[in-house]
C-alpha atoms as a PDB file:
ATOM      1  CA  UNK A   1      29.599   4.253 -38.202  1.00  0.00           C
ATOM      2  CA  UNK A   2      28.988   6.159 -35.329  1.00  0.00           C
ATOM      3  CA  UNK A   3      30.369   5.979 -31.902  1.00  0.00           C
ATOM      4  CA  UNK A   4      28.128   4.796 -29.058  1.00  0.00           C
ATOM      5  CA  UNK A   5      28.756   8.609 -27.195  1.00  0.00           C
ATOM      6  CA  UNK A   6      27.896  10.019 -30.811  1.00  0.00           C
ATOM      7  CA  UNK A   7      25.134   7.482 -31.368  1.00  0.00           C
ATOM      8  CA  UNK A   8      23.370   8.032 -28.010  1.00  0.00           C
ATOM      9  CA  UNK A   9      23.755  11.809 -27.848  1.00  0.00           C
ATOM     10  CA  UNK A  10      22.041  11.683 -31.194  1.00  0.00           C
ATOM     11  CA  UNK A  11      18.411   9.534 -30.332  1.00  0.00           C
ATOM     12  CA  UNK A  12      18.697  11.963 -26.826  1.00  0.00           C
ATOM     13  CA  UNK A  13      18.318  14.647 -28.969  1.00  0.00           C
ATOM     14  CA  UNK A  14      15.591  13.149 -30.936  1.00  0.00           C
ATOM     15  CA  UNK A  15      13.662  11.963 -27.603  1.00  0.00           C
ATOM     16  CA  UNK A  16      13.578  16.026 -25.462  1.00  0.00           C
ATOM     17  CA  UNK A  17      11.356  17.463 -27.479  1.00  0.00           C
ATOM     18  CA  UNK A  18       9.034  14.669 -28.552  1.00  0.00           C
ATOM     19  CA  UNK A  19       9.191  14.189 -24.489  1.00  0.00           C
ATOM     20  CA  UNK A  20       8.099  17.545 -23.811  1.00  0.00           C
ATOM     21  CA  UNK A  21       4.936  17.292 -26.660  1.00  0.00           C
ATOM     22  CA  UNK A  22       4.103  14.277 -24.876  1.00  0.00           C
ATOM     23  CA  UNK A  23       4.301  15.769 -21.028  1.00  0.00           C
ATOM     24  CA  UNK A  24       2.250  18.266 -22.287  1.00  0.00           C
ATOM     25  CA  UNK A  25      -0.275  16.770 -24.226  1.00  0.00           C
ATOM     26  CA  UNK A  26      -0.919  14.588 -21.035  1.00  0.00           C
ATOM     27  CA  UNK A  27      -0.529  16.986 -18.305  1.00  0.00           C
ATOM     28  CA  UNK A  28       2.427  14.391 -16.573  1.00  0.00           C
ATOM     29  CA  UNK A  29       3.510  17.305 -14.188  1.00  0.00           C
ATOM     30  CA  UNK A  30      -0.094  17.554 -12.479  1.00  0.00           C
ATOM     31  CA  UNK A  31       0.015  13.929 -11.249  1.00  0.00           C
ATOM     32  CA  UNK A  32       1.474  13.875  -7.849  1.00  0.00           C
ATOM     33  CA  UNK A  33       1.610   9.908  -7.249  1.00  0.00           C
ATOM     34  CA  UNK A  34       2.323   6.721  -9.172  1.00  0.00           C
ATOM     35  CA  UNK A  35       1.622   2.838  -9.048  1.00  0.00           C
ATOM     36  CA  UNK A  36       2.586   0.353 -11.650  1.00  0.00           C
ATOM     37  CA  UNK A  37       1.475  -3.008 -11.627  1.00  0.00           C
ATOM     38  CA  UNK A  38       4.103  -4.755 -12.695  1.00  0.00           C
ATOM     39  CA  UNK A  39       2.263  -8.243 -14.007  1.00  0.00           C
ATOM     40  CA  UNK A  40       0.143  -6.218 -16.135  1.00  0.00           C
ATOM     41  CA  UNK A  41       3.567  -3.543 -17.336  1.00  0.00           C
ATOM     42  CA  UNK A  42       0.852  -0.752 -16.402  1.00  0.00           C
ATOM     43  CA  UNK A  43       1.521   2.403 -14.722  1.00  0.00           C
ATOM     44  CA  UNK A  44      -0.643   4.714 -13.102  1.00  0.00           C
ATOM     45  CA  UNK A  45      -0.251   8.661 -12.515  1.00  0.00           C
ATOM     46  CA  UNK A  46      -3.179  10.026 -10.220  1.00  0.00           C
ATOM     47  CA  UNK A  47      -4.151  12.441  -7.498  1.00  0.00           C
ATOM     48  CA  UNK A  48      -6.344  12.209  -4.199  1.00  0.00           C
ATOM     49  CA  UNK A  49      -9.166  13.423  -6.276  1.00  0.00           C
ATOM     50  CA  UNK A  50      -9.566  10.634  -8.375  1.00  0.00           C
ATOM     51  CA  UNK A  51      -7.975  12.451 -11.169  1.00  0.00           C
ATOM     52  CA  UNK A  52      -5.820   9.607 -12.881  1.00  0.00           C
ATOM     53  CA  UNK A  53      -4.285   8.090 -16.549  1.00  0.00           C
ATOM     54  CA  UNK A  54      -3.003   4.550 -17.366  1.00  0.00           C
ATOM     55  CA  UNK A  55      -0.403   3.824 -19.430  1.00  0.00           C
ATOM     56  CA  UNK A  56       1.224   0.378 -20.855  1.00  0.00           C
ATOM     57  CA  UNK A  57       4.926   0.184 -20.656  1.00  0.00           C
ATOM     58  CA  UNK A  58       7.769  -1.448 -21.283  1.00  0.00           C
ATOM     59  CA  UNK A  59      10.539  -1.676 -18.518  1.00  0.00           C
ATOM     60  CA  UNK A  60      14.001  -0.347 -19.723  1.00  0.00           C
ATOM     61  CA  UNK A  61      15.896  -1.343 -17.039  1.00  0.00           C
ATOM     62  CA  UNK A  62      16.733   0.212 -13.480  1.00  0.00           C
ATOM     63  CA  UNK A  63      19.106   2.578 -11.732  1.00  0.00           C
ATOM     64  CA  UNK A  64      20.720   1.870  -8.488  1.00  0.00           C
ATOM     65  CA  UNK A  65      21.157   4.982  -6.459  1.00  0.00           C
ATOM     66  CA  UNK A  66      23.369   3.056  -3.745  1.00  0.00           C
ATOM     67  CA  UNK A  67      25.514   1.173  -5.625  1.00  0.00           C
ATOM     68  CA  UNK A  68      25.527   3.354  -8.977  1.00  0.00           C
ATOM     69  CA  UNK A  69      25.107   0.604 -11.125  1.00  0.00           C
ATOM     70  CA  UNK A  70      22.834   0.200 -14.030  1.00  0.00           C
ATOM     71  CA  UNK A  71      20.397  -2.895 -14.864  1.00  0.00           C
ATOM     72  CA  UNK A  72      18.754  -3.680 -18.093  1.00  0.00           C
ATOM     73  CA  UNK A  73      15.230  -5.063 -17.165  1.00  0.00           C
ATOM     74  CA  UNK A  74      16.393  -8.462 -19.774  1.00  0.00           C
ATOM     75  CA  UNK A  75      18.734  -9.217 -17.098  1.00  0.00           C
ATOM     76  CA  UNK A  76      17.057  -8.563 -13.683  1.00  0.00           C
ATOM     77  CA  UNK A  77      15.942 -11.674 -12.266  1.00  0.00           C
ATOM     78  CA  UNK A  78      13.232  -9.926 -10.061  1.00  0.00           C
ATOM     79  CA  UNK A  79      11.536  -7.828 -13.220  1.00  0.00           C
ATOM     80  CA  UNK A  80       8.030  -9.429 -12.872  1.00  0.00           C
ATOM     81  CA  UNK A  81       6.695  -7.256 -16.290  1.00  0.00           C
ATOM     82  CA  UNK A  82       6.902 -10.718 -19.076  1.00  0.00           C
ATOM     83  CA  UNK A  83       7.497  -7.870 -21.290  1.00  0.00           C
ATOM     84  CA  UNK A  84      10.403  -6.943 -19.924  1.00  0.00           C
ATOM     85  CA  UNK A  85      11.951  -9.742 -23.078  1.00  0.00           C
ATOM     86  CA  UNK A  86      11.095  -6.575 -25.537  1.00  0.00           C
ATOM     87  CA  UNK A  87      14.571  -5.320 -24.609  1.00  0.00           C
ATOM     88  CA  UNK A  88      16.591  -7.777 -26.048  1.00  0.00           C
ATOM     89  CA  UNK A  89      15.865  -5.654 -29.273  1.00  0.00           C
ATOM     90  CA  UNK A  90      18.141  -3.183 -28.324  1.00  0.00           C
ATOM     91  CA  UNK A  91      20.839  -6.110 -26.691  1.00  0.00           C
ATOM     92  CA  UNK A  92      20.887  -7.207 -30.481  1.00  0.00           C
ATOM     93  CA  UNK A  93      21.168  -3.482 -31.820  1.00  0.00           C
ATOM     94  CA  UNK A  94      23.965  -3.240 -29.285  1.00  0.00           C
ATOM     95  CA  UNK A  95      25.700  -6.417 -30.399  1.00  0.00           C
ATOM     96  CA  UNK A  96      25.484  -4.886 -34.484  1.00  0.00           C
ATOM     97  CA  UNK A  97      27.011  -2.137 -33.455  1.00  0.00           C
ATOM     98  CA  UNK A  98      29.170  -3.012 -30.697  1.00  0.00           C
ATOM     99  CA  UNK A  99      27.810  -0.766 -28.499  1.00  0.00           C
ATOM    100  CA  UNK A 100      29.211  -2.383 -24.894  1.00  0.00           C
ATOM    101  CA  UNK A 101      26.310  -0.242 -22.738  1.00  0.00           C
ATOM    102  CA  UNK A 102      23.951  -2.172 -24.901  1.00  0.00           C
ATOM    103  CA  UNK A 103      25.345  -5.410 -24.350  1.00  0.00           C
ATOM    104  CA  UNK A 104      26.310  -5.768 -20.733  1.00  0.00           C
ATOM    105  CA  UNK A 105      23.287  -6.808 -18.627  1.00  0.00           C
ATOM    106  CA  UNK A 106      24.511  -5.010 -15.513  1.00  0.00           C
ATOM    107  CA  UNK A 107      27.784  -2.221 -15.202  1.00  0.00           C
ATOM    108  CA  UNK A 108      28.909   0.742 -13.316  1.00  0.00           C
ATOM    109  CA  UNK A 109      26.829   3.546 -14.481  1.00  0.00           C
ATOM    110  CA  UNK A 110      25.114   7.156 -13.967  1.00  0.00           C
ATOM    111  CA  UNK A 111      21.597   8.507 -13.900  1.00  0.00           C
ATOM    112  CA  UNK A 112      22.059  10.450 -17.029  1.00  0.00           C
ATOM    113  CA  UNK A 113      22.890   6.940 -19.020  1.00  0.00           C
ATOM    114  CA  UNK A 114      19.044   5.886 -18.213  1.00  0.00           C
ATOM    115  CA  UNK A 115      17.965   8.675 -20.648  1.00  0.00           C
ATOM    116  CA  UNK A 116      19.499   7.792 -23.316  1.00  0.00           C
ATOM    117  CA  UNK A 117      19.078   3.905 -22.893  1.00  0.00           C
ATOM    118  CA  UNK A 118      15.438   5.030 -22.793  1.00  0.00           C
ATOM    119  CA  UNK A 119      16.086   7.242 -25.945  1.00  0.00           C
ATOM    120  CA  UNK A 120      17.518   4.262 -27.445  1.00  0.00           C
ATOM    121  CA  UNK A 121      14.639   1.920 -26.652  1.00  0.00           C
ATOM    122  CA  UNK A 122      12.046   4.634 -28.245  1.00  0.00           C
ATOM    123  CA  UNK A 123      13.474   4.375 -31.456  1.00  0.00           C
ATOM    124  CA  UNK A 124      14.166   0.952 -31.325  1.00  0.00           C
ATOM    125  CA  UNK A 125      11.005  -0.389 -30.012  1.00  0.00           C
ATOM    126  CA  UNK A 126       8.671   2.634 -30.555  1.00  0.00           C
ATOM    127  CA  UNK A 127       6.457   4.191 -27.987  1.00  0.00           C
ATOM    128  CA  UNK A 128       4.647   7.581 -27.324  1.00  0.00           C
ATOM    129  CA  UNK A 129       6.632   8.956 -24.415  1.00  0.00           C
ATOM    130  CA  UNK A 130       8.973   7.572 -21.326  1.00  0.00           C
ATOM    131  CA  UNK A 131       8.642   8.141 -17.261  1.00  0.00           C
ATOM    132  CA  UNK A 132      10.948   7.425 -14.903  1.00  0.00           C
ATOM    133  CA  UNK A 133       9.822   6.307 -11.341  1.00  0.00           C
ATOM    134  CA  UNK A 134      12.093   7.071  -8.398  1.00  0.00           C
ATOM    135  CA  UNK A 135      12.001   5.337  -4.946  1.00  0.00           C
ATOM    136  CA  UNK A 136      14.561   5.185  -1.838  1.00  0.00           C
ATOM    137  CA  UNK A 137      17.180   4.011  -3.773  1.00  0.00           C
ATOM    138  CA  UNK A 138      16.056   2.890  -6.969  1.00  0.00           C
ATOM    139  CA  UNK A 139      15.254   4.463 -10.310  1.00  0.00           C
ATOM    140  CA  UNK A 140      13.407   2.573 -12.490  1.00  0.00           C
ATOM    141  CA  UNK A 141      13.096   3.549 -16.156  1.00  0.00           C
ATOM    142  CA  UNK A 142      10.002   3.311 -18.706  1.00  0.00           C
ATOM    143  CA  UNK A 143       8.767   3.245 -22.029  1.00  0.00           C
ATOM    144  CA  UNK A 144       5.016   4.268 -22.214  1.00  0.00           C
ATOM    145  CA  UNK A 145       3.826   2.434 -25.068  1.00  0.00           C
ATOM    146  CA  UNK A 146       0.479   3.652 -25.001  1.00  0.00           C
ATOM    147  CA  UNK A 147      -2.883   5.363 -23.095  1.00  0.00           C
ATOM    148  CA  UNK A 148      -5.391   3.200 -21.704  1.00  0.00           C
ATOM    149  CA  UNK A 149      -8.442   4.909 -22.476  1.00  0.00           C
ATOM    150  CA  UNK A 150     -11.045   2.487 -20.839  1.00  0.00           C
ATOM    151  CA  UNK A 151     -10.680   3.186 -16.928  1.00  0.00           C
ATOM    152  CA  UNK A 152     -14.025   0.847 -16.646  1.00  0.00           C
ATOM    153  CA  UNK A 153     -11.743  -2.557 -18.134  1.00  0.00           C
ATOM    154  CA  UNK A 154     -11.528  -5.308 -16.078  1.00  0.00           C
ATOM    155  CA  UNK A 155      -7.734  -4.487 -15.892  1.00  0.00           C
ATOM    156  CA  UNK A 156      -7.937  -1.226 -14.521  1.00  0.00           C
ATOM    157  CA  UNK A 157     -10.306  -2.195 -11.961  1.00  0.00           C
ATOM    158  CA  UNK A 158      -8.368  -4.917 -10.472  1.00  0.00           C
ATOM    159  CA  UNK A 159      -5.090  -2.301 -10.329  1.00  0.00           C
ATOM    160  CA  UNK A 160      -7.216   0.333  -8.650  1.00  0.00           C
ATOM    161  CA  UNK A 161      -9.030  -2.545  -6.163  1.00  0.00           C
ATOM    162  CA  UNK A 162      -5.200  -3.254  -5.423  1.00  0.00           C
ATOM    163  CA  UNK A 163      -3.907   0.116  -3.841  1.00  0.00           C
ATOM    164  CA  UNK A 164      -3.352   1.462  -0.562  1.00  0.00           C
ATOM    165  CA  UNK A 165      -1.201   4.675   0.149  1.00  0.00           C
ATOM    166  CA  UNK A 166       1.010   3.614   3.601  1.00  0.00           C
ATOM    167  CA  UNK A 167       2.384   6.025   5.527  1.00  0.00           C
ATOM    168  CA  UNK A 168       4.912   3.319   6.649  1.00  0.00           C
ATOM    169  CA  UNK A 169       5.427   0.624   3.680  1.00  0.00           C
ATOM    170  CA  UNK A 170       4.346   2.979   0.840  1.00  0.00           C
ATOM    171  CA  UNK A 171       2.064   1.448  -1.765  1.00  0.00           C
ATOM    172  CA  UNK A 172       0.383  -1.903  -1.304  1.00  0.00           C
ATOM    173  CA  UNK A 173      -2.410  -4.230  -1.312  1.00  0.00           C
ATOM    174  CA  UNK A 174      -5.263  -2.966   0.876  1.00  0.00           C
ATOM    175  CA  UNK A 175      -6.018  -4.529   4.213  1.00  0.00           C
ATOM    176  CA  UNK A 176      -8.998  -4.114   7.084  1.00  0.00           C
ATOM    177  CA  UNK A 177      -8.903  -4.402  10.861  1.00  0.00           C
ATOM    178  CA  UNK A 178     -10.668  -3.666  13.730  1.00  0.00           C
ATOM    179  CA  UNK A 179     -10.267  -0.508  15.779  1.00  0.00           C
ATOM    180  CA  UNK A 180      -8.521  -2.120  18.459  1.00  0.00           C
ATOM    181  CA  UNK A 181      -6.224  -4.157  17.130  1.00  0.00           C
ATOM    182  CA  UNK A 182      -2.571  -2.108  17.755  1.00  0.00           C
ATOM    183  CA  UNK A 183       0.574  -2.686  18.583  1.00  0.00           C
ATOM    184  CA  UNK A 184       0.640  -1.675  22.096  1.00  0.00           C
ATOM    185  CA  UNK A 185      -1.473  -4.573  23.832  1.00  0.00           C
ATOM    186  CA  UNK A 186      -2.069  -8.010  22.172  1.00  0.00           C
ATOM    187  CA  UNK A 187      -5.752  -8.397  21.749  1.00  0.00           C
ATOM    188  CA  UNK A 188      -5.774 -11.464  19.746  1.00  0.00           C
ATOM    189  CA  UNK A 189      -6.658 -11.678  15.581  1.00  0.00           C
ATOM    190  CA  UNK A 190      -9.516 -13.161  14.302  1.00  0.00           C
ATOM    191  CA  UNK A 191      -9.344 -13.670  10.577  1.00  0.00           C
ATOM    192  CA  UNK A 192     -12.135 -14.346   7.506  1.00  0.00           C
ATOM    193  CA  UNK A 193      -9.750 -17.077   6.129  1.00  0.00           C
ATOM    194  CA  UNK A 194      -6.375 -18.103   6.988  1.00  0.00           C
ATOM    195  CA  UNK A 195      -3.604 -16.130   5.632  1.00  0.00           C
ATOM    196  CA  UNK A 196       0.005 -15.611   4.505  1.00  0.00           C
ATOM    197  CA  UNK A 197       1.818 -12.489   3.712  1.00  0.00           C
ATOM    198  CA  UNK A 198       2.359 -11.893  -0.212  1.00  0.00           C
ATOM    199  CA  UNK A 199      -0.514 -14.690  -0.782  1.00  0.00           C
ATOM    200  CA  UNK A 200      -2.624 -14.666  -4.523  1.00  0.00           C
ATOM    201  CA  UNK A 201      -5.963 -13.707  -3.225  1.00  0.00           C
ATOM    202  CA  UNK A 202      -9.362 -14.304  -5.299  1.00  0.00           C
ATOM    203  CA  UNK A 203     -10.930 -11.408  -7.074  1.00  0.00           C
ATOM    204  CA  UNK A 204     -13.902 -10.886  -4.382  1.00  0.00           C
ATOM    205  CA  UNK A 205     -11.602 -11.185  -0.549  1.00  0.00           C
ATOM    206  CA  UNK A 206      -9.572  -9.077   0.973  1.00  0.00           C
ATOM    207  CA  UNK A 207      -7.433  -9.562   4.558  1.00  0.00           C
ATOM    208  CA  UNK A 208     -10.038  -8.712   7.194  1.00  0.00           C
ATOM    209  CA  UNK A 209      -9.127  -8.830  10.693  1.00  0.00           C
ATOM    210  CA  UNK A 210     -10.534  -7.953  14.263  1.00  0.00           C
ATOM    211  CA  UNK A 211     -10.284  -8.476  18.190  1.00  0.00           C
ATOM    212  CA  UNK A 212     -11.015 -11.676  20.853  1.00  0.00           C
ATOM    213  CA  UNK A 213     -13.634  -8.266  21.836  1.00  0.00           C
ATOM    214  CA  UNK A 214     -15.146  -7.718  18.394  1.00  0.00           C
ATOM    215  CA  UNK A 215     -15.490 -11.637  17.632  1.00  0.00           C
ATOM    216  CA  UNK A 216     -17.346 -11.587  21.094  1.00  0.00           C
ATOM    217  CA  UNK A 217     -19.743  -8.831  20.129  1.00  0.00           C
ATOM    218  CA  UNK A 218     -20.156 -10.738  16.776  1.00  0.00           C
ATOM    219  CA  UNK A 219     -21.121 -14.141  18.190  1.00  0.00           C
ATOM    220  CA  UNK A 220     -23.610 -12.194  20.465  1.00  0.00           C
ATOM    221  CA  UNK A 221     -25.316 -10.974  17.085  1.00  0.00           C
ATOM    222  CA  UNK A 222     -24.894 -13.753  15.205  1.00  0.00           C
ATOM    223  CA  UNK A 223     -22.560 -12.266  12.184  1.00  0.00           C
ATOM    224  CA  UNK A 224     -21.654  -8.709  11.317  1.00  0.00           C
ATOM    225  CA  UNK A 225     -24.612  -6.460  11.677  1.00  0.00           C
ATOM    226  CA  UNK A 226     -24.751  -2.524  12.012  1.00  0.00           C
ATOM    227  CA  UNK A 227     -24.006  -3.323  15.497  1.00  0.00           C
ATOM    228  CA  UNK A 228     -21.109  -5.160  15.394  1.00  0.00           C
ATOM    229  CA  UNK A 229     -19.614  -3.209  12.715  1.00  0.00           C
ATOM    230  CA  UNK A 230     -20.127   0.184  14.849  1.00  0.00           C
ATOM    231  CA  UNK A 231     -18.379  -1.671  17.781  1.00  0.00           C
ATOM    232  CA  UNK A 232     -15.516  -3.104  15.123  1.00  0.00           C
ATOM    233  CA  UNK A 233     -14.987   0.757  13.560  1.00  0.00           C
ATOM    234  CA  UNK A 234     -12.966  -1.470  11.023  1.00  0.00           C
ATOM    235  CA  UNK A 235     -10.171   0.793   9.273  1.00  0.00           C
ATOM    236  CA  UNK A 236      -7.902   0.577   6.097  1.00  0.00           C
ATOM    237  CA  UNK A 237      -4.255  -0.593   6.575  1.00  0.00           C
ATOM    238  CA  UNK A 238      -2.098  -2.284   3.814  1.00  0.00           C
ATOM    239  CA  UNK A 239      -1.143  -5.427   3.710  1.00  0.00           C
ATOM    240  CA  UNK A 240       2.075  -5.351   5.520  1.00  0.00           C
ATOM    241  CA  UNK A 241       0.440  -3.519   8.510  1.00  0.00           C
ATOM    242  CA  UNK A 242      -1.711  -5.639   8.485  1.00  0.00           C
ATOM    243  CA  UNK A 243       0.497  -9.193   9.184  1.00  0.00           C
ATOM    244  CA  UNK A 244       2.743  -6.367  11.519  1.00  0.00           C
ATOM    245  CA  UNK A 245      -0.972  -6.412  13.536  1.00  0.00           C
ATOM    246  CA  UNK A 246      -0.976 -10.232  12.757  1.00  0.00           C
ATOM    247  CA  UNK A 247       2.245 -10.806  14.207  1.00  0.00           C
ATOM    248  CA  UNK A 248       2.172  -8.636  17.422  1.00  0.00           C
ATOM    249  CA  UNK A 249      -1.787  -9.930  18.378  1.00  0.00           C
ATOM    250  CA  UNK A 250      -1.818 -13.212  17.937  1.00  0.00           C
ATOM    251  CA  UNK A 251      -2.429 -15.103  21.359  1.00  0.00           C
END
């Protein structure tokens, strides 16, 4: 029997170049951002010109950057993706073999172990390729399972409808408020329906906002008119700026 250093050098091997048919076959370089939603284990590669692919996945686990630790996603009590269970295939491979890596929900690690936990979970679990998403201090590892070919699905739409690109908070739920409301000078926050930050929101509202000013000009004209809404000059925030504006306005 092999050796878990033997064993995992082996299914890296195995996993570069059907990795590098799969980057290519796709184009994965081209895409300059990514979302995933992580309720429906989807990811999404795109550009600002619309030009976008879907993918399911599976969530191999995570890498910590700060405190250079590694987390399979069976163990991590914040993983949202339900099929994050998937990986307790390759807990039980580990446990065969006693391969410890495999075992242990959470050790001291490196980044290069995420490649070939992710090699490891492609031939385990099967899969058509793997990505690995970086943030501040997290690097989050993932088995593409397959392409979502339908963009029109009722799935895709909802994960598109979702998205906002913040200069400030990065990428969130979209948001819309009035031109004046800032965070210089309080000028009160009017609301469609009362809200809370993080909140499940129906498929048809969003968080709309404006001024004690723009709720003036809209009593005036009883309702939102081209009027009002030329006064309003309502702009796209996401959602955290959006309760930040909430916060600082409120009278």
């Amino acid at each position: 029997m092999k050796n878990y250093d033997e064993f995992a050098e082996a299914e890296l091997q195995k996993l570069i170049p059907l990795q590098e048919k799969f980057k290519q076959e796709y184009d994965l370089d081209s895409f300059a951002n990514w979302f995933y939603e992580s309720d429906a284990s989807i990811l999404r590669l795109y550009n600002d010109d619309e030009d976008e692919i879907f993918f399911k996945y599976i969530p191999i686990g995570s890498y910590s950057l700060s405190s250079e630790t590694w987390m399979w996603s069976w163990f991590n009590n914040s993983s949202a993706e339900s099929n994050k269970s998937e990986t307790l295939k390759i807990k039980q491979f580990g446990k065969e073999h006693n391969y410890k890596k495999l075992i242990d929900g959470t050790f001291a690690s490196d980044k290069y172990d995420g490649w070939e936990f992710l090699a490891t979970g492609l031939s385990i679990l099967g899969g058509i390729g793997v990505y690995k998403v970086n943030s501040e201090n997290l690097e989050n590892y993932f088995l593409l399972t397959e392409i979502i070919e339908d963009k029109s699905s009722e799935e895709i739409r909802k994960i598109k409808q979702k998205i906002v690109d913040c200069e400030n908070h990065g990428l969130g739920r979209p948001a819309f408020v009035c031109q004046h409301l800032n965070r210089e000078t309080p000028n009160g926050f009017k609301e469609a329906f009362e809200t809370s930050l993080g909140m499940e929101l129906d498929e048809d509202d969003d968080f709309q906002a404006w001024c004690d000013d723009c709720e003036k000009v809209r009593s005036e004209n009883k309702g939102w008119n081209d009027e009002t809404m030329e006064f309003a000059k309502i702009k796209l925030v996401c959602e955290e700026c959006y309760f930040d504006l909430k916060e600082f306005n409120q009278k």
